[in-house]
Protein backbone atom coordinates (compact mmCIF):
# COMPACT_ATOMS: atom_id res chain seq x y z
CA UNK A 1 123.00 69.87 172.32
CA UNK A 2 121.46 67.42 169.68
CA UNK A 3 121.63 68.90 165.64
CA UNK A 4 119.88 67.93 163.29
CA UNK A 5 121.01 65.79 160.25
CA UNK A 6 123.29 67.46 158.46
CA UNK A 7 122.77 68.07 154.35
CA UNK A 8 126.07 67.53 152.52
CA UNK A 9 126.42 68.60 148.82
CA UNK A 10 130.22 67.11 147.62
CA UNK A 11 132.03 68.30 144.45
CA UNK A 12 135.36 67.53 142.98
CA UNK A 13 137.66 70.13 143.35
CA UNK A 14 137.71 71.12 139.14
CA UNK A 15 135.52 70.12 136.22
CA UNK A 16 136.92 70.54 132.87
CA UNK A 17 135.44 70.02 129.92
CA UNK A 18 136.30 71.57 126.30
CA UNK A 19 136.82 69.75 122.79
CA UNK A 20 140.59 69.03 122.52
CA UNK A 21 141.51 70.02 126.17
CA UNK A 22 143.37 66.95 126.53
CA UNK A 23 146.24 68.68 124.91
CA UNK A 24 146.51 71.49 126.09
CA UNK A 25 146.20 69.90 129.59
CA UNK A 26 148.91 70.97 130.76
CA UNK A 27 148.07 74.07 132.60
CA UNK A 28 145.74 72.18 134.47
CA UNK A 29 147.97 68.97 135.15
CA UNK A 30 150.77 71.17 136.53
CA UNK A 31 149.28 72.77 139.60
CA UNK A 32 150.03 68.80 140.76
CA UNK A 33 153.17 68.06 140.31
CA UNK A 34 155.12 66.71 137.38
CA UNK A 35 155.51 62.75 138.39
CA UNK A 36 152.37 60.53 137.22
CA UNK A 37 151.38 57.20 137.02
CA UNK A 38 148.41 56.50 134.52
CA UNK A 39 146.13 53.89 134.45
CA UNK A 40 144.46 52.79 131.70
CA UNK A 41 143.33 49.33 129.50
CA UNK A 42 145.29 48.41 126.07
CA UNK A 43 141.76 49.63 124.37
CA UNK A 44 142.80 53.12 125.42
CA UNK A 45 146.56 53.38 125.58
CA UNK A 46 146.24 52.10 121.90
CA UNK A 47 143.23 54.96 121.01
CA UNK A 48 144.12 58.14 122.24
CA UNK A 49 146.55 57.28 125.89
CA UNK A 50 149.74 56.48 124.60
CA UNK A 51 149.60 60.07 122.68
CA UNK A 52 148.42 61.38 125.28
CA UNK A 53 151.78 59.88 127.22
CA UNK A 54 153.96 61.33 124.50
CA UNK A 55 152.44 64.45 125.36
CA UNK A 56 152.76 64.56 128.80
CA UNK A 57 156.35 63.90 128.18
CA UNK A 58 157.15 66.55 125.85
CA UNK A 59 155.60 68.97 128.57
CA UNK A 60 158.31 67.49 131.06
CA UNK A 61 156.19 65.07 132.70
CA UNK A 62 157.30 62.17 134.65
CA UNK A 63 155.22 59.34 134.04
CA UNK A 64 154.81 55.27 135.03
CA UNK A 65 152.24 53.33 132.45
CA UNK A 66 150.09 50.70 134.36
CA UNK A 67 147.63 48.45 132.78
CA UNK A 68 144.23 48.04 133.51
CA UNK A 69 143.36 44.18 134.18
CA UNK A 70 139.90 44.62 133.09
CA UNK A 71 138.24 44.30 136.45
CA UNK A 72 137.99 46.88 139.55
CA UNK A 73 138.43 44.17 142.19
CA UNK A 74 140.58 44.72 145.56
CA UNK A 75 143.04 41.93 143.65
CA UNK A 76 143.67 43.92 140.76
CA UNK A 77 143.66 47.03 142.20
CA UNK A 78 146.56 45.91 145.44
CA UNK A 79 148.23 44.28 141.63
CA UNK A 80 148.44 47.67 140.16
CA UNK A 81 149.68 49.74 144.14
CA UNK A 82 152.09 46.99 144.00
CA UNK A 83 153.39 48.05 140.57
CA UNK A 84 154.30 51.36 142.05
CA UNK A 85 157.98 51.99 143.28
CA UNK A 86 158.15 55.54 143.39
CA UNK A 87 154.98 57.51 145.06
CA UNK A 88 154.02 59.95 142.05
CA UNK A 89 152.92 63.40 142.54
CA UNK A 90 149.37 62.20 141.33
CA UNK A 91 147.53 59.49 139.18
CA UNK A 92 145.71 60.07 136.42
CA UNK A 93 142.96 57.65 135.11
CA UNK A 94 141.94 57.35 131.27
CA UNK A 95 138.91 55.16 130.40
CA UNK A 96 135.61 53.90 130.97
CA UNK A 97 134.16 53.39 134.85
CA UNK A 98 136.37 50.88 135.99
CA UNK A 99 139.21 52.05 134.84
CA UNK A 100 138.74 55.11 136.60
CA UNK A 101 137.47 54.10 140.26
CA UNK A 102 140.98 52.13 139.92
CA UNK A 103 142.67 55.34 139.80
CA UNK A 104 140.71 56.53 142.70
CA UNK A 105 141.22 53.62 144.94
CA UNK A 106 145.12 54.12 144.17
CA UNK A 107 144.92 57.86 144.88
CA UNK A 108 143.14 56.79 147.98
CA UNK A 109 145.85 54.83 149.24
CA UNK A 110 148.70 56.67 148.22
CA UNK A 111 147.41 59.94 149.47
CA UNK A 112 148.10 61.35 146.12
CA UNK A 113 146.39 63.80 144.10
CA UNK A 114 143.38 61.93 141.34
CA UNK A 115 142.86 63.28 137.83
CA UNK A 116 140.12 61.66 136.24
CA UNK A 117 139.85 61.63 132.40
CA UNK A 118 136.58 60.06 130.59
CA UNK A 119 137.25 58.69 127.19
CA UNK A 120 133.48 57.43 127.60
CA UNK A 121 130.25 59.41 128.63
CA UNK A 122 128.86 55.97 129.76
CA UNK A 123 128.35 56.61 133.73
CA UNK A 124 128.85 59.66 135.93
CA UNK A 125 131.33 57.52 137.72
CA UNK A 126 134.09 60.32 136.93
CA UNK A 127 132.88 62.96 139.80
CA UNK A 128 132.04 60.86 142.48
CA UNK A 129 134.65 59.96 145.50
CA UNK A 130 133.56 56.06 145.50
CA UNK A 131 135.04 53.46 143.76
CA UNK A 132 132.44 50.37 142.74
CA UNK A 133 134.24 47.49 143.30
CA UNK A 134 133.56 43.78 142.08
CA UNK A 135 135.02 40.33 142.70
CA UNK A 136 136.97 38.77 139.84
CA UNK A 137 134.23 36.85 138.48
CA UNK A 138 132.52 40.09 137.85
CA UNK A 139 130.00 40.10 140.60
CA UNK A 140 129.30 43.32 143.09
CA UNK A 141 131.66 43.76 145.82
CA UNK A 142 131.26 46.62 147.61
CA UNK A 143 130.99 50.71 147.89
CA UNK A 144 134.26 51.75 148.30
CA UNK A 145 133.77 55.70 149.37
CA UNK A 146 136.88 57.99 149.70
CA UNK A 147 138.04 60.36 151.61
CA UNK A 148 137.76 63.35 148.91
CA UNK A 149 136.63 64.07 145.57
CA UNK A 150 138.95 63.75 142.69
CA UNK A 151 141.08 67.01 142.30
CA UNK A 152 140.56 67.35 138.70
CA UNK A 153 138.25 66.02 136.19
CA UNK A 154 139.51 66.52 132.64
CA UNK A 155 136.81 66.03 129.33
CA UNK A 156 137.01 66.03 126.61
CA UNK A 157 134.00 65.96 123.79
CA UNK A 158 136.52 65.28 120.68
CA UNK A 159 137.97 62.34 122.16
CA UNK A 160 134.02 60.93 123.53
CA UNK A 161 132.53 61.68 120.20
CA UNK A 162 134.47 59.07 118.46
CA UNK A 163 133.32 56.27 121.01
CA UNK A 164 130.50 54.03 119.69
CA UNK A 165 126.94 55.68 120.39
CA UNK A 166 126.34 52.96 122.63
CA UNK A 167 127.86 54.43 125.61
CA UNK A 168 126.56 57.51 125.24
CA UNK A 169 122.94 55.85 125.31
CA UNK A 170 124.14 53.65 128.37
CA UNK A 171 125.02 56.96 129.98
CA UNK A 172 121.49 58.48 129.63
CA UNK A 173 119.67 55.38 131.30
CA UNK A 174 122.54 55.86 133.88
CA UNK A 175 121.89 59.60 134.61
CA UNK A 176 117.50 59.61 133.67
CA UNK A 177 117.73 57.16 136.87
CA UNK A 178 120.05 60.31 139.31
CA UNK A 179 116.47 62.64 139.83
CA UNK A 180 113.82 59.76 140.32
CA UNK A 181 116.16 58.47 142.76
CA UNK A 182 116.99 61.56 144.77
CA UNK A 183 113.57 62.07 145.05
CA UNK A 184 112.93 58.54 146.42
CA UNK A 185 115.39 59.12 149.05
CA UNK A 186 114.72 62.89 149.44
CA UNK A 187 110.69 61.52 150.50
CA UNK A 188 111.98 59.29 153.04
CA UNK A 189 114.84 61.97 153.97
CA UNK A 190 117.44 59.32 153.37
CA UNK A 191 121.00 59.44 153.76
CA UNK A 192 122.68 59.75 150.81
CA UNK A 193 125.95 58.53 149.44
CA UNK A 194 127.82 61.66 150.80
CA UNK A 195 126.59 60.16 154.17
CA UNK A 196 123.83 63.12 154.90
CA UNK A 197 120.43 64.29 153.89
CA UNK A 198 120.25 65.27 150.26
CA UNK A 199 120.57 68.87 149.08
CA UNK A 200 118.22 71.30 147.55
CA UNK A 201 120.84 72.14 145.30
CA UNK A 202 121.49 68.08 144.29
CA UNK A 203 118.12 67.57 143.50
CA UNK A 204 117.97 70.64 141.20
CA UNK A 205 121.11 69.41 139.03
CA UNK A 206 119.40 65.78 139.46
CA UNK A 207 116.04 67.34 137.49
CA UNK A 208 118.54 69.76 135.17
CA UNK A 209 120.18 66.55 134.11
CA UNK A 210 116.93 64.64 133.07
CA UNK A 211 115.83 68.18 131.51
CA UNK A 212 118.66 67.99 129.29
CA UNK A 213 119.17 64.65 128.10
CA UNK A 214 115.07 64.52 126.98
CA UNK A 215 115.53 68.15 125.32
CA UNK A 216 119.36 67.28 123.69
CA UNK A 217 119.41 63.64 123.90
CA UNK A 218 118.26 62.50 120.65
CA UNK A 219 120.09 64.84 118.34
CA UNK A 220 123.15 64.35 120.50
CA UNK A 221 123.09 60.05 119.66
CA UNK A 222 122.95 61.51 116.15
CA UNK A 223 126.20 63.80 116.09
CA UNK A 224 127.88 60.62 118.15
CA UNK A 225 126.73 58.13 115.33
CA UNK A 226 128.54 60.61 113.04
CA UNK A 227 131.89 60.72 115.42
CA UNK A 228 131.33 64.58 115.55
CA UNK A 229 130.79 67.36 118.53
CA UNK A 230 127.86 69.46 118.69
CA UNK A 231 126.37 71.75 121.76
CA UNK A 232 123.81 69.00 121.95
CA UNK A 233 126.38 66.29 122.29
CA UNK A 234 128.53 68.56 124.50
CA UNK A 235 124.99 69.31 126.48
CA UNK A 236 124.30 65.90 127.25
CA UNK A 237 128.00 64.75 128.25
CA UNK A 238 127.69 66.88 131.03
CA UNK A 239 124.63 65.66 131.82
CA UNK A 240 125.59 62.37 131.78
CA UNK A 241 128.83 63.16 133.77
CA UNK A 242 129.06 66.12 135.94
CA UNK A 243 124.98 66.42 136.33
CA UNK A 244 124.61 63.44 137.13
CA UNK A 245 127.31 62.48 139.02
CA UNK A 246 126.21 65.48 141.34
CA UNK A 247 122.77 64.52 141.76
CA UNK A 248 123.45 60.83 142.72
CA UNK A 249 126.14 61.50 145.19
CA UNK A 250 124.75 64.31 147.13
CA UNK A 251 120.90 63.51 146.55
CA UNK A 252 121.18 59.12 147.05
CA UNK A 253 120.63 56.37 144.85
CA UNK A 254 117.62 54.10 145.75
CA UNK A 255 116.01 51.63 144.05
CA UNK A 256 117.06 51.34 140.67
CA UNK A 257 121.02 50.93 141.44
CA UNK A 258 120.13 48.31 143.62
CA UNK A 259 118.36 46.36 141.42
CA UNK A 260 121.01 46.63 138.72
CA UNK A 261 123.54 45.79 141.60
CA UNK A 262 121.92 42.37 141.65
CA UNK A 263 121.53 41.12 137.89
CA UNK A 264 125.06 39.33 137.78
CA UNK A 265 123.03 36.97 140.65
CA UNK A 266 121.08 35.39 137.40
CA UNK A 267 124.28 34.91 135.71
CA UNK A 268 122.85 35.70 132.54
CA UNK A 269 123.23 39.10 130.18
CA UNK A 270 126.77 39.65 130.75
CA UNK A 271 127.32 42.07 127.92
CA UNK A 272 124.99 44.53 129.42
CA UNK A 273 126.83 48.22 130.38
CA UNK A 274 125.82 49.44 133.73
CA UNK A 275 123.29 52.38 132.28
CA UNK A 276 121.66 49.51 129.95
CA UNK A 277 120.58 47.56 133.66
CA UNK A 278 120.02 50.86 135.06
CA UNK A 279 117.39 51.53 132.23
CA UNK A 280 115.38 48.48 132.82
CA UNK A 281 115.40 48.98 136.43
CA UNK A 282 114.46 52.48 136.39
CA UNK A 283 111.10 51.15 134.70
CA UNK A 284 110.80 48.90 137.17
CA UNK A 285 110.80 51.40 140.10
CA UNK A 286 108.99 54.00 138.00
CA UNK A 287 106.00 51.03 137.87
CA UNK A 288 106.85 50.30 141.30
CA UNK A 289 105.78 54.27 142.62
CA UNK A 290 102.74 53.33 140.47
CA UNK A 291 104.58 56.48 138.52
CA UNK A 292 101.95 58.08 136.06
CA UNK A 293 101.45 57.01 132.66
CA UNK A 294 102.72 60.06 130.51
CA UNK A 295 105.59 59.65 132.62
CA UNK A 296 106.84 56.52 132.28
CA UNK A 297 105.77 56.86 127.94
CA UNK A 298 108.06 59.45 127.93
CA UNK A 299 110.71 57.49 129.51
CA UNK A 300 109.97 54.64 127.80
CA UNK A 301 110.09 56.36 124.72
CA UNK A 302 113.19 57.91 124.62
CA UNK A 303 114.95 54.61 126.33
CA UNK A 304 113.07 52.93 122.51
CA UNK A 305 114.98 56.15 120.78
CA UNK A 306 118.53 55.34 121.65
CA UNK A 307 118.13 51.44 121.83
CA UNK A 308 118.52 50.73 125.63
CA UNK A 309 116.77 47.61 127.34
CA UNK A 310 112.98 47.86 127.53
CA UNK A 311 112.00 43.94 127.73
CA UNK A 312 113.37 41.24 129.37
CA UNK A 313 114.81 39.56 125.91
CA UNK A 314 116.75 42.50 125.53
CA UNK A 315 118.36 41.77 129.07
CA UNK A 316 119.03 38.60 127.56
CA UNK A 317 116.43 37.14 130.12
CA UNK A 318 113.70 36.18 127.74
CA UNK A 319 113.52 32.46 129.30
CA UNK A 320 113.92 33.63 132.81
CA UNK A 321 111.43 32.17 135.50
CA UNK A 322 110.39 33.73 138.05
CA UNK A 323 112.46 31.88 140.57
CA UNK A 324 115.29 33.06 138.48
CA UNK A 325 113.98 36.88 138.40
CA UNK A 326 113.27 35.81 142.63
CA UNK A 327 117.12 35.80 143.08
CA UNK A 328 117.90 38.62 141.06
CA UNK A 329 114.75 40.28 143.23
CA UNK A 330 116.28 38.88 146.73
CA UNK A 331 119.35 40.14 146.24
CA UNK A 332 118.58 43.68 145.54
CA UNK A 333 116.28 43.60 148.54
CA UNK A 334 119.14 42.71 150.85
CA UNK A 335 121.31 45.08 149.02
CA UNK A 336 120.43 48.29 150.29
CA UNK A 337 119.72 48.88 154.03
CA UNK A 338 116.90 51.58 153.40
CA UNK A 339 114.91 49.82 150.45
CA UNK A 340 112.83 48.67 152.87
CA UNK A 341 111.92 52.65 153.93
CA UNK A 342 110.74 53.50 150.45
CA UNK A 343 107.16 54.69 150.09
CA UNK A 344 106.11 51.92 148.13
CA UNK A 345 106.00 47.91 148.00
CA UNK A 346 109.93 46.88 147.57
CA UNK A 347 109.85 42.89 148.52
CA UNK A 348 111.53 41.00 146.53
CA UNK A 349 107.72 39.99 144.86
CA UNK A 350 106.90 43.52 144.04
CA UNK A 351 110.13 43.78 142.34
CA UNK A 352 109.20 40.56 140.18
CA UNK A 353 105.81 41.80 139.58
CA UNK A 354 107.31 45.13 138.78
CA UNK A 355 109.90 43.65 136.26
CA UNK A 356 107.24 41.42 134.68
CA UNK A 357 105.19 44.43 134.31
CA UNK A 358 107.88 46.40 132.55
CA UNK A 359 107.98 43.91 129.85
CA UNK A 360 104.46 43.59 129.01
CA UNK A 361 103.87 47.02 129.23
CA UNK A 362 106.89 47.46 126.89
CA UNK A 363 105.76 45.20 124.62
CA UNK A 364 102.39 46.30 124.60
CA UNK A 365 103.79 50.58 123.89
CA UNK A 366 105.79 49.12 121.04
CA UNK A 367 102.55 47.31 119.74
CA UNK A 368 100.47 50.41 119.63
CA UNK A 369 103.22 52.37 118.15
CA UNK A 370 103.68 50.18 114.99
CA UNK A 371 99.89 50.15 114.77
CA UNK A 372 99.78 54.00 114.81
């Protein structure tokens, strides 16, 4: 007997998130075990991991200290397995995106519990079981998807509040892209990156995480500017984290992640932060659906708010041709194997034309504004 496709909605197992709860983790941590390795860069050890170390100590914690190398590539990642003598009862990564899918990918392979903890609210990387991986020269790799969810995902608003405003912004043009997405794929009834058709409930916490971040977002930057927590700030990181991370994984990524995917093929704007690409290519598809215009204002207008990309200069692509924008453009075409399913023009021209578009259109918003 045939069934139909099934819908799959995947979690991790726990989702913490209080202001100082990374001391007084160890309630939570113990349920694991009492032998860790953490991962983490020298950014973080020297910020808030190396405490957090101590701490885990004084609690009667086992624990082996491996550094980051700064890139989530199969070479770094086999670098840091290596680096492991003893298996541990679990790992524990501390940090931004990277930093954390290298945790996973060593859970993964040790068959070990994962405890995720976000010192950033820059991705919703933390929930999800794949790792991103990249090549050491920075470029895309691959989708690395796991077996399970992390066990435990531990956040904490005191320690996020005191990273530069920045991330925070990167993380709403990150999670604004999770419902536009869904719904992409959910039109086309697309299998999504839990490898099924998306949810009812995914798409639901996709739109609750958009509703958020336009209702909380702007005050939220604020309080982060001032290196303090607020309900709006604590609103928005789990909008940026656990919302999101929910929506993309169980209701699929489409356009917009493939196009950002593909920038490091121009070789230029290297300092962007995944959410900043994700912003400008979430324009781009939103122009691409021929999406209406008090839509993609109010987009655009909160993306102006909290300074993320809006023209090509501020991708650092001002001089770009379009045989330059053409690779970019190619590349995110071939990226995806259902872009070409998506009810609306995706060849790598439309996606030129669409980019293009953004910019004047940008440009032209901004004008008006300043005339106003």
């Amino acid at each position: 007997m045939q069934i139909d496709l099934p819908k799959i909605f995947i979690s991790p197992s726990n989702y913490i998130q209080a202001k100082n709860i990374l001391f007084n983790a160890d309630p939570y941590l113990s349920r694991y075990g009492t032998k860790a390795v953490i991962v983490g860069d020298e950014n973080v050890y020297g910020l808030v991991g190396d405490r957090f170390i101590d701490y885990l100590k004084d609690n009667d914690y086992t624990v082996t200290k491996l550094m980051f190398g700064g890139e989530a590539s199969p070479e770094e990642i086999q670098k840091a397995i290596d680096e492991i003598k003893d298996t541990p009862d679990f790992v524990i990564g501390i940090g931004g995106g990277k930093t954390l899918d290298t945790a996973k990918e060593i859970g993964q392979h040790l068959n070990i519990y994962t405890v995720i903890i976000p010192t950033l609210a820059s991705t919703d990387a933390p929930i999800s079981r794949l790792s991103v991986l990249y090549n050491e020269d920075g470029t895309f790799n691959a989708y690395q998807f796991h077996t399970k969810s992390p066990d435990l995902v531990l956040v904490d608003p005191a320690v996020i509040s005191q990273a530069p405003p920045r991330f925070l912004a990167s993380g709403f043009g990150d999670a604004l892209s999770t419902y536009v997405e869904a719904k992409a794929v959910g039109d086309i009834h697309g299998f999504t990156n839990a490898q099924g058709i998306g949810t009812i409930t995914a798409m639901k916490i996709a739109q609750a995480s958009t509703d958020t971040i336009f209702e909380f977002g702007a005050q939220a930057f604020e309080a982060n500017k001032a290196k303090v927590v607020t309900p709006a700030l604590e609103a928005v990181i789990e909008a940026n984290i656990l919302m999101s991370g929910l929506g993309f994984e169980s209701g699929g990524t489409s356009l917009a992640h493939a196009l950002q995917n593909s920038f490091p093929a121009l070789k230029k704007g290297k300092h962007l932060m995944h959410g900043e690409k994700v912003a400008y290519s979430l324009l781009t598809q939103l122009l691409m659906e021929n999406a209406e215009r008090d839509v993609i204002n109010h987009y655009l207008h909160f993306f102006l708010q909290v300074g993320l990309p809006t023209i090509l200069e501020d991708l650092g692509w001002e001089d770009a041709t379009d045989d330059e924008l053409m690779l970019v453009a190619n590349d995110a075409a071939a990226a995806w194997t259902g872009i070409d399913q998506l009810r609306f023009d995706t060849s790598p021209e439309a996606i030129v034309a669409a980019m293009r578009a953004v910019d004047q259109y940008s440009k032209d918003y901004q004008g008006h504004a300043l005339a106003e």
